[in-house]
PDB file of N, CA and C in Angstrom:
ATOM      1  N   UNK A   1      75.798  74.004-139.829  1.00  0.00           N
ATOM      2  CA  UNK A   1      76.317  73.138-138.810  1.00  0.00           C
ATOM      3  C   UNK A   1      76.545  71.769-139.450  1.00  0.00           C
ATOM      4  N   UNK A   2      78.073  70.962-139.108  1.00  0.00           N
ATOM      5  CA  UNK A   2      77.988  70.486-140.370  1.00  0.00           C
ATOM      6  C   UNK A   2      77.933  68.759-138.975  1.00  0.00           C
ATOM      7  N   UNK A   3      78.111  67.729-139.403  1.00  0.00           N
ATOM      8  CA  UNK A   3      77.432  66.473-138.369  1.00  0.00           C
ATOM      9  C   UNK A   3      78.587  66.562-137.117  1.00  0.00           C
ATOM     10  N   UNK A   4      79.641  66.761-136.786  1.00  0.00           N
ATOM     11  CA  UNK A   4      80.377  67.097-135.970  1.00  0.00           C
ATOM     12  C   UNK A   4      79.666  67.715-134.825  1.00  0.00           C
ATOM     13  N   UNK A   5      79.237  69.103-135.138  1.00  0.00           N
ATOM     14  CA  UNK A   5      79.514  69.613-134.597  1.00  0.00           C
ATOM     15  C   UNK A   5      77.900  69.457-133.719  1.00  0.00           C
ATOM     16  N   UNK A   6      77.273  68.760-134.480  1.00  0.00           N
ATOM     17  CA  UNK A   6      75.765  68.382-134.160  1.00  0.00           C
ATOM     18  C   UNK A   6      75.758  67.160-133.120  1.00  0.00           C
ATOM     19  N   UNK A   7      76.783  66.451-133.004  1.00  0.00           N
ATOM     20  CA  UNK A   7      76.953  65.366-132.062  1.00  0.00           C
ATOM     21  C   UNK A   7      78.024  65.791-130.942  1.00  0.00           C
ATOM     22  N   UNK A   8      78.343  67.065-130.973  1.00  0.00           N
ATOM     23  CA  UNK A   8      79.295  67.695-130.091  1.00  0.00           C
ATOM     24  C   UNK A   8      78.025  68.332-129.430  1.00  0.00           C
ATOM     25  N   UNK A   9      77.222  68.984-129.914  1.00  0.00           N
ATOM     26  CA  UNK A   9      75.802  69.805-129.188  1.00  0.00           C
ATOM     27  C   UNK A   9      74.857  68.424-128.770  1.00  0.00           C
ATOM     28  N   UNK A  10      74.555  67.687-129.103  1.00  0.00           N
ATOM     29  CA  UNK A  10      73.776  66.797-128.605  1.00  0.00           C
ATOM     30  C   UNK A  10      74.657  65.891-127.507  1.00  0.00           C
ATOM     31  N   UNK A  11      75.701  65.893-127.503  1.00  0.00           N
ATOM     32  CA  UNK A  11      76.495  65.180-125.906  1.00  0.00           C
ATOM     33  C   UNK A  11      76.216  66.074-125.262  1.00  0.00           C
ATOM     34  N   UNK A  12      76.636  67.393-125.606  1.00  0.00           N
ATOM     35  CA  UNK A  12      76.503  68.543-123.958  1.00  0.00           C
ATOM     36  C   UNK A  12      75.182  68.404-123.942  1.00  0.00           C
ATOM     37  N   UNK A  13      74.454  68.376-124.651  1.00  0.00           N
ATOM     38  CA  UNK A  13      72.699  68.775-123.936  1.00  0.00           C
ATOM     39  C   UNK A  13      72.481  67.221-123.229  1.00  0.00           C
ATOM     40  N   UNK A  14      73.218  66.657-123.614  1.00  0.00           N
ATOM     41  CA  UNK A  14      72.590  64.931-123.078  1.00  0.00           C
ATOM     42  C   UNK A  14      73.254  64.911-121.680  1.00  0.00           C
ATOM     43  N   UNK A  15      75.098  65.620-121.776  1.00  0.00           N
ATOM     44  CA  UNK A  15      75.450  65.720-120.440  1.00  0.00           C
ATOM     45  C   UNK A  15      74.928  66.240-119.388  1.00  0.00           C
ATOM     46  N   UNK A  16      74.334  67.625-120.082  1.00  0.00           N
ATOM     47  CA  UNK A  16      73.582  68.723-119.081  1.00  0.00           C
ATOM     48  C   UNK A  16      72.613  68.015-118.463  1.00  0.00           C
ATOM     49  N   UNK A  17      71.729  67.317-119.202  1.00  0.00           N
ATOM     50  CA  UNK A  17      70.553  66.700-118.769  1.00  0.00           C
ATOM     51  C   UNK A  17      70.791  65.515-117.817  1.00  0.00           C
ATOM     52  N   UNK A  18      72.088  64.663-118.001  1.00  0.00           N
ATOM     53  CA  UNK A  18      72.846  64.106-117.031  1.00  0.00           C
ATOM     54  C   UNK A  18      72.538  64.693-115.692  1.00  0.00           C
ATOM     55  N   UNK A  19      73.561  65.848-115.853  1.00  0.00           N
ATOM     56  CA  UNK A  19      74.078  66.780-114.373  1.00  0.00           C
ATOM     57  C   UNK A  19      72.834  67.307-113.666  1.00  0.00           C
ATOM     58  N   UNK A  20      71.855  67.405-114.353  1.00  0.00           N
ATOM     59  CA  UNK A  20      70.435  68.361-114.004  1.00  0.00           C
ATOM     60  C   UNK A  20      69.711  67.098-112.823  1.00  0.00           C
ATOM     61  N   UNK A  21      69.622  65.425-114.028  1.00  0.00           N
ATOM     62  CA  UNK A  21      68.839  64.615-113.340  1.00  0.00           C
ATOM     63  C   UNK A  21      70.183  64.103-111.647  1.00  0.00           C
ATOM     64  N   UNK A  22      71.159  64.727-111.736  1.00  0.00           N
ATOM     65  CA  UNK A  22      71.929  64.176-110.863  1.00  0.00           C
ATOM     66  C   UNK A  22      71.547  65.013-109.609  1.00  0.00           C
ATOM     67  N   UNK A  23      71.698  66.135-110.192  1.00  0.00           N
ATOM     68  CA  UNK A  23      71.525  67.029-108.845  1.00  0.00           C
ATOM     69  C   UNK A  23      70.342  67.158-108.427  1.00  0.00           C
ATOM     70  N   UNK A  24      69.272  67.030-109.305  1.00  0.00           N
ATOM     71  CA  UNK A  24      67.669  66.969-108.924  1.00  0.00           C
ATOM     72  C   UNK A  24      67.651  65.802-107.420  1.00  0.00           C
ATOM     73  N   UNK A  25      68.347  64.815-107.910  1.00  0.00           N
ATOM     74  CA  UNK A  25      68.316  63.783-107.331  1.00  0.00           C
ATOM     75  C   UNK A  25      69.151  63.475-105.933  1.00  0.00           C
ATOM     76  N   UNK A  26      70.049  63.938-106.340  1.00  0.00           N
ATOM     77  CA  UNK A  26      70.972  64.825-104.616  1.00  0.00           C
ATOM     78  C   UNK A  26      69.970  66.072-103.889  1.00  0.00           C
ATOM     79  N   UNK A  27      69.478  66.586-104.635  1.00  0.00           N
ATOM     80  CA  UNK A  27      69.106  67.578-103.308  1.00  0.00           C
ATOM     81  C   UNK A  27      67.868  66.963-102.929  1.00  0.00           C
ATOM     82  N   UNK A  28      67.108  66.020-103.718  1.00  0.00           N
ATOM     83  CA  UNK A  28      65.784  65.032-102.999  1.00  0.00           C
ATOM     84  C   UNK A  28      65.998  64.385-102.024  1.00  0.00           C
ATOM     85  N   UNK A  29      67.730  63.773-102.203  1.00  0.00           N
ATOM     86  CA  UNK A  29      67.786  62.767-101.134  1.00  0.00           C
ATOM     87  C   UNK A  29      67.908  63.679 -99.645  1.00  0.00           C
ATOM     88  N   UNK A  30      68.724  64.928-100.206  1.00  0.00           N
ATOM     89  CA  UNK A  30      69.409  65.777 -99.005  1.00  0.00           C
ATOM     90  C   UNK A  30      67.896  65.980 -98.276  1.00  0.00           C
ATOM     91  N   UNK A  31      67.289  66.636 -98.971  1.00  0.00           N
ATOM     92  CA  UNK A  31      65.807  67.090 -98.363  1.00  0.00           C
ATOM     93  C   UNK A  31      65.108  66.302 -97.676  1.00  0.00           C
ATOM     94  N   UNK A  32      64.775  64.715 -98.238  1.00  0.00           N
ATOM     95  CA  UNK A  32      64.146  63.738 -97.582  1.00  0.00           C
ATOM     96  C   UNK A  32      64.957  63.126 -96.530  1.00  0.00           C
ATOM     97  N   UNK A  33      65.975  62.944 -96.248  1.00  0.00           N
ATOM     98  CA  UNK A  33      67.043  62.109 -95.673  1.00  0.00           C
ATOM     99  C   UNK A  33      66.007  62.546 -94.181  1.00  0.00           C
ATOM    100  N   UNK A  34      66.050  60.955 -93.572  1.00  0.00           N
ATOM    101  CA  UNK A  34      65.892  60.735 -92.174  1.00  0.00           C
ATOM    102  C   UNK A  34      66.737  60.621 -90.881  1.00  0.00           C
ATOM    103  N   UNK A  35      67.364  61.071 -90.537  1.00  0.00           N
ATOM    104  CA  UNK A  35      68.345  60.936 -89.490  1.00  0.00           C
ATOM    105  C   UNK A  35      67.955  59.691 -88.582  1.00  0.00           C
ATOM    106  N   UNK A  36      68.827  59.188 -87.688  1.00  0.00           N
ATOM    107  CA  UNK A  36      68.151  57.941 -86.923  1.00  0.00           C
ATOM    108  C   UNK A  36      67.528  58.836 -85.463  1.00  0.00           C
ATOM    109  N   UNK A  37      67.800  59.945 -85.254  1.00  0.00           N
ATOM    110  CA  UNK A  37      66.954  60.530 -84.520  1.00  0.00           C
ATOM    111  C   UNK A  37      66.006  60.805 -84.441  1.00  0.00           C
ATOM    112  N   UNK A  38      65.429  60.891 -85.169  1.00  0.00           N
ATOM    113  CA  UNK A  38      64.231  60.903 -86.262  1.00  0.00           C
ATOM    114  C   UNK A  38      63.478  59.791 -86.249  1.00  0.00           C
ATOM    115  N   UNK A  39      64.064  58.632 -86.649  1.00  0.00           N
ATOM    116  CA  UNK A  39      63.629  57.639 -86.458  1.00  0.00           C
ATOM    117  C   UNK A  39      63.052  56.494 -85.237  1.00  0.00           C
ATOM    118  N   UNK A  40      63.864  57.220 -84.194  1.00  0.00           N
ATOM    119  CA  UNK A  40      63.974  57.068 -83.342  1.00  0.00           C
ATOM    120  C   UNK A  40      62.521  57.454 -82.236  1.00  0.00           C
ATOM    121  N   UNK A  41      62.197  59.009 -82.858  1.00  0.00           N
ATOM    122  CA  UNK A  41      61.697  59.719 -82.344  1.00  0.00           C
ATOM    123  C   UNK A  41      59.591  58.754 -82.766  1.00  0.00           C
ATOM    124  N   UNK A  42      59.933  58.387 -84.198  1.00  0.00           N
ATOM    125  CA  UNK A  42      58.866  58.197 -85.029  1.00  0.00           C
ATOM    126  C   UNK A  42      58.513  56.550 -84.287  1.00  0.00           C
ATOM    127  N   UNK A  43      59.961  55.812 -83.850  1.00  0.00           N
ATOM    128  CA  UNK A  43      59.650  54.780 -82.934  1.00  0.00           C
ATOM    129  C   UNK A  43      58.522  54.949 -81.772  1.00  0.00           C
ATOM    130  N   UNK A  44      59.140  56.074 -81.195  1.00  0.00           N
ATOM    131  CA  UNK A  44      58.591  56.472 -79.411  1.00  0.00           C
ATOM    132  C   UNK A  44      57.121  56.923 -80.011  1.00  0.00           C
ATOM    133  N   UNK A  45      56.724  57.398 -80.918  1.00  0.00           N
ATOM    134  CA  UNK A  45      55.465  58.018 -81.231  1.00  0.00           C
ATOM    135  C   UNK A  45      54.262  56.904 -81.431  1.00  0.00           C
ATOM    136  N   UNK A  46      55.139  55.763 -82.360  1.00  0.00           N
ATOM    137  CA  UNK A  46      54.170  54.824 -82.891  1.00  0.00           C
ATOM    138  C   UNK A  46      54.076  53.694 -81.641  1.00  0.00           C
ATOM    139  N   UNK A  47      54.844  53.800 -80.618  1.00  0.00           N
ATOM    140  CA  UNK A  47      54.630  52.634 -79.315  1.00  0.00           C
ATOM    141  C   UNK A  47      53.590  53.917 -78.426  1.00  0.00           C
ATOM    142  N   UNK A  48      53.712  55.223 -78.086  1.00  0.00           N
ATOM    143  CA  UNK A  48      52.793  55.744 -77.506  1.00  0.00           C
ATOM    144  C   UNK A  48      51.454  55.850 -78.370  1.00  0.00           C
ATOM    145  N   UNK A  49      51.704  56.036 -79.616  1.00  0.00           N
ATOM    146  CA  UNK A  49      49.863  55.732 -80.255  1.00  0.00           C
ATOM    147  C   UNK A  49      49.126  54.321 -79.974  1.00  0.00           C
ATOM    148  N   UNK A  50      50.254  53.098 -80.132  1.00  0.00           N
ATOM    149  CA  UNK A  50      49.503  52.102 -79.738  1.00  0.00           C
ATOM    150  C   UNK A  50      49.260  51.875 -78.316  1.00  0.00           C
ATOM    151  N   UNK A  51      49.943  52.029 -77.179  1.00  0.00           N
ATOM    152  CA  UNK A  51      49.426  52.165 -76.234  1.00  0.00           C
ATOM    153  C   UNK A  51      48.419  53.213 -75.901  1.00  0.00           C
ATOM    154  N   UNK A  52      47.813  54.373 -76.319  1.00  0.00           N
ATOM    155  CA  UNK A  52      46.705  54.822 -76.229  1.00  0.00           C
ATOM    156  C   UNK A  52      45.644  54.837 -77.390  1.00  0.00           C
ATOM    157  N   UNK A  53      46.144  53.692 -78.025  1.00  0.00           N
ATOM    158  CA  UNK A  53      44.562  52.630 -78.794  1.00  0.00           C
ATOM    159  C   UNK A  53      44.374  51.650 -78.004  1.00  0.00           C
ATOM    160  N   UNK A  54      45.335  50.894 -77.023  1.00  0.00           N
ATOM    161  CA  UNK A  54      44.666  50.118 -76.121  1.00  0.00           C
ATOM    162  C   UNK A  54      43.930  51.210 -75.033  1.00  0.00           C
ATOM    163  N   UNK A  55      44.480  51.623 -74.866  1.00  0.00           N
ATOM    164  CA  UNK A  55      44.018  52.517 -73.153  1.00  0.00           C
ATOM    165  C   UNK A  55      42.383  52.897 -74.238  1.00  0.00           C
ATOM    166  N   UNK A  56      42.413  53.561 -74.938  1.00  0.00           N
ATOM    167  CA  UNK A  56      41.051  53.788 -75.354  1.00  0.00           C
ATOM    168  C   UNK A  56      39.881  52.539 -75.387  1.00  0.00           C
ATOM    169  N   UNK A  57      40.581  51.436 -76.150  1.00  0.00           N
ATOM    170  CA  UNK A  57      39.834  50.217 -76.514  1.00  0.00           C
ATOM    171  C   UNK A  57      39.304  49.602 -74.954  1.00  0.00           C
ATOM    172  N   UNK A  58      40.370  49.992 -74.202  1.00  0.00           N
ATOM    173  CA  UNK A  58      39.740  49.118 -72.906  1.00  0.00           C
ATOM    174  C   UNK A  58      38.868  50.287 -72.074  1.00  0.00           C
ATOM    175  N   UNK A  59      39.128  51.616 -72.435  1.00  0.00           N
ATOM    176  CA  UNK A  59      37.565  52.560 -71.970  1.00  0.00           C
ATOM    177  C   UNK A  59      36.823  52.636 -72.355  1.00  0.00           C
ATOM    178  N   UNK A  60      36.600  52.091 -74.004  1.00  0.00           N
ATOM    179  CA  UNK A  60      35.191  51.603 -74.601  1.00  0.00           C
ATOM    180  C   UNK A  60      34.689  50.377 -73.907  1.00  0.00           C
ATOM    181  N   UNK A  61      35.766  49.187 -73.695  1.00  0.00           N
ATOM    182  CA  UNK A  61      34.907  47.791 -73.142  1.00  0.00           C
ATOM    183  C   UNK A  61      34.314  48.013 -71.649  1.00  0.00           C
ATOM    184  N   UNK A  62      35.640  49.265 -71.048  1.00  0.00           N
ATOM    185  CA  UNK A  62      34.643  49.170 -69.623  1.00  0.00           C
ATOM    186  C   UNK A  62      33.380  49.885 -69.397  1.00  0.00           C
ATOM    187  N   UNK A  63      33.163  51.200 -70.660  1.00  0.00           N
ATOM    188  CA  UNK A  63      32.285  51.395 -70.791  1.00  0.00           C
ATOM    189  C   UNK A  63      30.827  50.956 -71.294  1.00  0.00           C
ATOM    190  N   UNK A  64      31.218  49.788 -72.206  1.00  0.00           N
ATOM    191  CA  UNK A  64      29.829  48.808 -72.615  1.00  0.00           C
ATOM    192  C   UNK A  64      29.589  48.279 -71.343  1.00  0.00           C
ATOM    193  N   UNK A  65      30.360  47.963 -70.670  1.00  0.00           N
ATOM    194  CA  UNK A  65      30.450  46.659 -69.280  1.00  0.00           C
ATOM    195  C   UNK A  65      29.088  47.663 -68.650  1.00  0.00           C
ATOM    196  N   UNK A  66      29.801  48.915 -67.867  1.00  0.00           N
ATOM    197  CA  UNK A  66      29.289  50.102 -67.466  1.00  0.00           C
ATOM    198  C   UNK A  66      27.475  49.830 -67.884  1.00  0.00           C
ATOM    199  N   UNK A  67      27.508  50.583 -69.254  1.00  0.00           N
ATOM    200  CA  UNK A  67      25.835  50.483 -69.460  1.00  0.00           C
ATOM    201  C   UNK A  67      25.578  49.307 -69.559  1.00  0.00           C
ATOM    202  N   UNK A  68      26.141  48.042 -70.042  1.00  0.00           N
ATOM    203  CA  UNK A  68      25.189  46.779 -69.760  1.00  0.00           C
ATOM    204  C   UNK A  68      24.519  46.544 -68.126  1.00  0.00           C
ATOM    205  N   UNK A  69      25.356  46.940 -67.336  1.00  0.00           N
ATOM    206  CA  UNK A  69      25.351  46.673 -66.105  1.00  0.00           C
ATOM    207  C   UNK A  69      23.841  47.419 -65.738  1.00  0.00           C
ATOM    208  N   UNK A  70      23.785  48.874 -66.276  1.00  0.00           N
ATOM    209  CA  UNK A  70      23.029  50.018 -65.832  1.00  0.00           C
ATOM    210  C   UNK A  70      21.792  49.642 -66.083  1.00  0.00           C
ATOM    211  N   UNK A  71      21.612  49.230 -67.896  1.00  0.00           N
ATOM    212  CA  UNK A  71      20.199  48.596 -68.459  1.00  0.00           C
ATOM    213  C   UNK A  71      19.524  47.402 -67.843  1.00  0.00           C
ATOM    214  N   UNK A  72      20.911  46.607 -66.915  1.00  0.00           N
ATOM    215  CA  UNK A  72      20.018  45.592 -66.296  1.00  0.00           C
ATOM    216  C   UNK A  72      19.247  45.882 -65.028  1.00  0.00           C
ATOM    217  N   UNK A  73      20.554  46.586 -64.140  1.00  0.00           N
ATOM    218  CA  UNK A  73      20.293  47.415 -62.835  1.00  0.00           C
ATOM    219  C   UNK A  73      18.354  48.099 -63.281  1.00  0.00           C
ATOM    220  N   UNK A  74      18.642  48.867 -64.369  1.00  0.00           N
ATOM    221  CA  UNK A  74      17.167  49.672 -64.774  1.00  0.00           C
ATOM    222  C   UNK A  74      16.175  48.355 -64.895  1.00  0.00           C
ATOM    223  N   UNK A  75      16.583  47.408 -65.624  1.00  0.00           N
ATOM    224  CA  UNK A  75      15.375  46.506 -65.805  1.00  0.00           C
ATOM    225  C   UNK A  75      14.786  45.947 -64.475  1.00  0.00           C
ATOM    226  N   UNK A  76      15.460  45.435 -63.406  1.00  0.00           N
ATOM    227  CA  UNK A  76      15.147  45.224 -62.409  1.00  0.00           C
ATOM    228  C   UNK A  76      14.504  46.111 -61.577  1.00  0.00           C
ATOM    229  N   UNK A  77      15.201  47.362 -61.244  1.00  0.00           N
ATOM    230  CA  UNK A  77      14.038  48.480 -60.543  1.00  0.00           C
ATOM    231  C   UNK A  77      12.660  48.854 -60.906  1.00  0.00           C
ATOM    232  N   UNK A  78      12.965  48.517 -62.524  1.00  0.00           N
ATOM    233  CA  UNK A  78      11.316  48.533 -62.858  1.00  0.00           C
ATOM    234  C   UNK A  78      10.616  47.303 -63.199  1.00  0.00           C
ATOM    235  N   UNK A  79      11.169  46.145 -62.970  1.00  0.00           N
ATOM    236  CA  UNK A  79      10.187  45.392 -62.296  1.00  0.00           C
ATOM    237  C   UNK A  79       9.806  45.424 -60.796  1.00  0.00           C
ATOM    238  N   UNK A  80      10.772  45.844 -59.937  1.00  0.00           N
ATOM    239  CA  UNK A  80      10.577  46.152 -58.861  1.00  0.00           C
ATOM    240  C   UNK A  80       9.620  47.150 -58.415  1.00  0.00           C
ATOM    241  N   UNK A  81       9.292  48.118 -59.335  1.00  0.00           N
ATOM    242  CA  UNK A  81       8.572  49.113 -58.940  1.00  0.00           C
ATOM    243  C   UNK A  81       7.041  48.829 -59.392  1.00  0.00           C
ATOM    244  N   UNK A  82       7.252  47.692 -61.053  1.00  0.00           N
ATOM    245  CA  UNK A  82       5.654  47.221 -60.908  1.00  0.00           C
ATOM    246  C   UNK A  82       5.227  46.433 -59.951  1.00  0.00           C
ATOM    247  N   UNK A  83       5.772  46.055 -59.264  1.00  0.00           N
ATOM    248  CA  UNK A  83       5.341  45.004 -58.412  1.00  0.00           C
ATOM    249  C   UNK A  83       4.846  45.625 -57.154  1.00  0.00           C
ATOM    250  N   UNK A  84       5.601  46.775 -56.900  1.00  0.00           N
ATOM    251  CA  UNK A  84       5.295  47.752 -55.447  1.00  0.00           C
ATOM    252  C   UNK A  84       3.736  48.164 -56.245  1.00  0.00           C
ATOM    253  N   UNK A  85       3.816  48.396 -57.186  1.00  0.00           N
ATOM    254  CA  UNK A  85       2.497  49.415 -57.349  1.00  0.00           C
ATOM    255  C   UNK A  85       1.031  48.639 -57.774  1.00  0.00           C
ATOM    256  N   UNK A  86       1.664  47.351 -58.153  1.00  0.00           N
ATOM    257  CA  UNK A  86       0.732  46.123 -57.708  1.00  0.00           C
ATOM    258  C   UNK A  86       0.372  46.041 -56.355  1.00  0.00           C
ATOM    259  N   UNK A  87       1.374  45.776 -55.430  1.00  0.00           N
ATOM    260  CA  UNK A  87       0.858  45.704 -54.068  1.00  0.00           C
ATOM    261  C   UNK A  87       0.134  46.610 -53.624  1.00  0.00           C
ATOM    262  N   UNK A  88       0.339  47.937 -53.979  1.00  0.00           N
ATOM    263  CA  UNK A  88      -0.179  49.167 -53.346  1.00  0.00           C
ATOM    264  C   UNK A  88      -1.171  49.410 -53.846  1.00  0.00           C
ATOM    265  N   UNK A  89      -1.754  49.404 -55.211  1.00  0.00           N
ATOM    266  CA  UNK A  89      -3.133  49.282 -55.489  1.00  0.00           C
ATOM    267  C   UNK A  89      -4.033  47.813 -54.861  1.00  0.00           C
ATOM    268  N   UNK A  90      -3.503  46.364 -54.630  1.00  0.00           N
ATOM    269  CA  UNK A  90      -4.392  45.951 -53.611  1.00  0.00           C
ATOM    270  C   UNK A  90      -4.319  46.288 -52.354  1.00  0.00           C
ATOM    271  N   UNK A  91      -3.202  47.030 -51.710  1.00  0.00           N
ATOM    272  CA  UNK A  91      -3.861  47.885 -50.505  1.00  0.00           C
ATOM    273  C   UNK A  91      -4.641  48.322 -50.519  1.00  0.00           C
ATOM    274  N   UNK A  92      -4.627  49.447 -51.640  1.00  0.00           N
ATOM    275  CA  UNK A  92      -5.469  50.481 -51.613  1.00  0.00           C
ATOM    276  C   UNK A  92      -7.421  49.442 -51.652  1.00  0.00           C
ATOM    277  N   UNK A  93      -7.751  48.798 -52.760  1.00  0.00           N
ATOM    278  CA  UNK A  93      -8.271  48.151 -52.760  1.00  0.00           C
ATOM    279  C   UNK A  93      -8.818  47.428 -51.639  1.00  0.00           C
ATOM    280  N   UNK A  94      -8.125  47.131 -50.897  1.00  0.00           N
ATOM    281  CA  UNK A  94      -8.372  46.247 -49.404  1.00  0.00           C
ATOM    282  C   UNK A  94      -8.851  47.643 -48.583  1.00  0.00           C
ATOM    283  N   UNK A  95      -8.302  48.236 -48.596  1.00  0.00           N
ATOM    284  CA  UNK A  95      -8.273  49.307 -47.931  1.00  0.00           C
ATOM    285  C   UNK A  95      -9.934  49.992 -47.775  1.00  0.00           C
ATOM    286  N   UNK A  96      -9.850  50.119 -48.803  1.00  0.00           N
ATOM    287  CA  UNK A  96     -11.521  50.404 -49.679  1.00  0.00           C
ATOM    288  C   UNK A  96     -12.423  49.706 -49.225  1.00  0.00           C
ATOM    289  N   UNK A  97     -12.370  48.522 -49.327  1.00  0.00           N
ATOM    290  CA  UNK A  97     -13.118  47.408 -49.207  1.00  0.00           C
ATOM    291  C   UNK A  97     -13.156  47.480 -47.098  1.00  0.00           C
ATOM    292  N   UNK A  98     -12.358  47.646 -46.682  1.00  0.00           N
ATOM    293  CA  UNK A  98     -12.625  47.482 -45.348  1.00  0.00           C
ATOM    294  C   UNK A  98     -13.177  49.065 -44.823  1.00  0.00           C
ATOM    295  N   UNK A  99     -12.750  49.885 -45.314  1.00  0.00           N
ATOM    296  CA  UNK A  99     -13.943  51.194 -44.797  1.00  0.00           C
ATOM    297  C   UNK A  99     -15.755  51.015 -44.819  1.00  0.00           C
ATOM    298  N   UNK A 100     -15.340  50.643 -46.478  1.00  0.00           N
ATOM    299  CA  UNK A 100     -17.050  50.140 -46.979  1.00  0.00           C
ATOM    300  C   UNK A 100     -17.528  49.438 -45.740  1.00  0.00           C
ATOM    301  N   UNK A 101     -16.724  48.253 -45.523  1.00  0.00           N
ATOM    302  CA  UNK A 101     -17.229  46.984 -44.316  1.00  0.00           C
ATOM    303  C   UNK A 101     -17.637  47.838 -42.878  1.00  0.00           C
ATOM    304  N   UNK A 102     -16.807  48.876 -42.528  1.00  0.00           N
ATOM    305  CA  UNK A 102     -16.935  49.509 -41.436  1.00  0.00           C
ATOM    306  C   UNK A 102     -17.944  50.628 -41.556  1.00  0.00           C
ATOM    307  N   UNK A 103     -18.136  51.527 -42.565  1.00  0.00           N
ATOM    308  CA  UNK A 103     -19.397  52.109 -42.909  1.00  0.00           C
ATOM    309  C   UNK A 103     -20.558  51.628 -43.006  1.00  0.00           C
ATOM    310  N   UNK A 104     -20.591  50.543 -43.207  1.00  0.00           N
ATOM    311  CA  UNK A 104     -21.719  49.222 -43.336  1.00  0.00           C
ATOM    312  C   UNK A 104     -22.126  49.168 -41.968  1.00  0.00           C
ATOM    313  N   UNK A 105     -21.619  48.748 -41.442  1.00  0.00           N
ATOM    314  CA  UNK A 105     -21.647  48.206 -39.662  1.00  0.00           C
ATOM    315  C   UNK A 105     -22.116  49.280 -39.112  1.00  0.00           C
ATOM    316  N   UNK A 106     -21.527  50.569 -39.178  1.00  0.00           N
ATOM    317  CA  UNK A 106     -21.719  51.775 -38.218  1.00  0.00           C
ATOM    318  C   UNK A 106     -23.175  52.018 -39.092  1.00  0.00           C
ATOM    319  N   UNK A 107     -23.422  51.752 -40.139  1.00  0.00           N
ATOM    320  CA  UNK A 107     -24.918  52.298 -40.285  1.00  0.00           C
ATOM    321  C   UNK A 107     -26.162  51.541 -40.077  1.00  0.00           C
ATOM    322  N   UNK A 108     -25.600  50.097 -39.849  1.00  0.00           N
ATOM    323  CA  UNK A 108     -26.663  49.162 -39.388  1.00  0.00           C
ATOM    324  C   UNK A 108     -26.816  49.709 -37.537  1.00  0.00           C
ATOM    325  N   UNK A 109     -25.474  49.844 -36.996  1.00  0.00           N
ATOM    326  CA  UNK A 109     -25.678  50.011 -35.835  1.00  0.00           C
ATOM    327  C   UNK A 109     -26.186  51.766 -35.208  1.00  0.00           C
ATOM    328  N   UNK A 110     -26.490  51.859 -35.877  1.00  0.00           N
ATOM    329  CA  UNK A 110     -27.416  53.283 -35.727  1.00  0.00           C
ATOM    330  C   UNK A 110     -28.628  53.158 -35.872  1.00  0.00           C
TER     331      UNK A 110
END
């Protein structure tokens, strides 16, 4: 092969490799290509995801609201309930104390 014919084979392989990276590159675009319908569609998707990250975000805050409300509601009933069971043991106590007083009496008066 004499230098001719060696720079006649090295254009076609350089062309080929041309035509190869051309068409590689056409059928990527063909394949990837976005239509505006498409786009369109990827619009409506990303305004309905963010409106249901708010709708979520504001059922987490009403839900903290929710149990803050509950833990206080709870803290109060149970102070409320020590306090009943304070009173009700000095009933009971009084209570006690005035039978004794009346058992007392009924046995002097016998």
């Amino acid at each position: 092969m004499d230098r001719t014919e060696t720079m006649i084979a090295v254009m076609v392989l350089l062309f080929g490799a041309f035509l190869l990276g051309f068409l590689t590159h056409w059928v990527v675009t063909r394949l990837s290509h976005v239509s505006d319908a498409e786009l369109g569609q990827l619009d409506s998707m990303a305004e309905e995801l963010h409106r249901a990250e708010e709708e979520r975000d504001d059922a987490i805050s009403r839900q903290h609201k929710a149990e803050h409300e509950l833990h206080a509601g709870t803290g109060e009933l149970r102070s409320d309930l020590e306090l009943m069971r304070r009173a009700l043991m000095e009933a009971r106590q009084e209570a006690d104390e005035l039978r004794a007083y009346i058992e007392a009496q009924n046995q002097r008066s016998l």
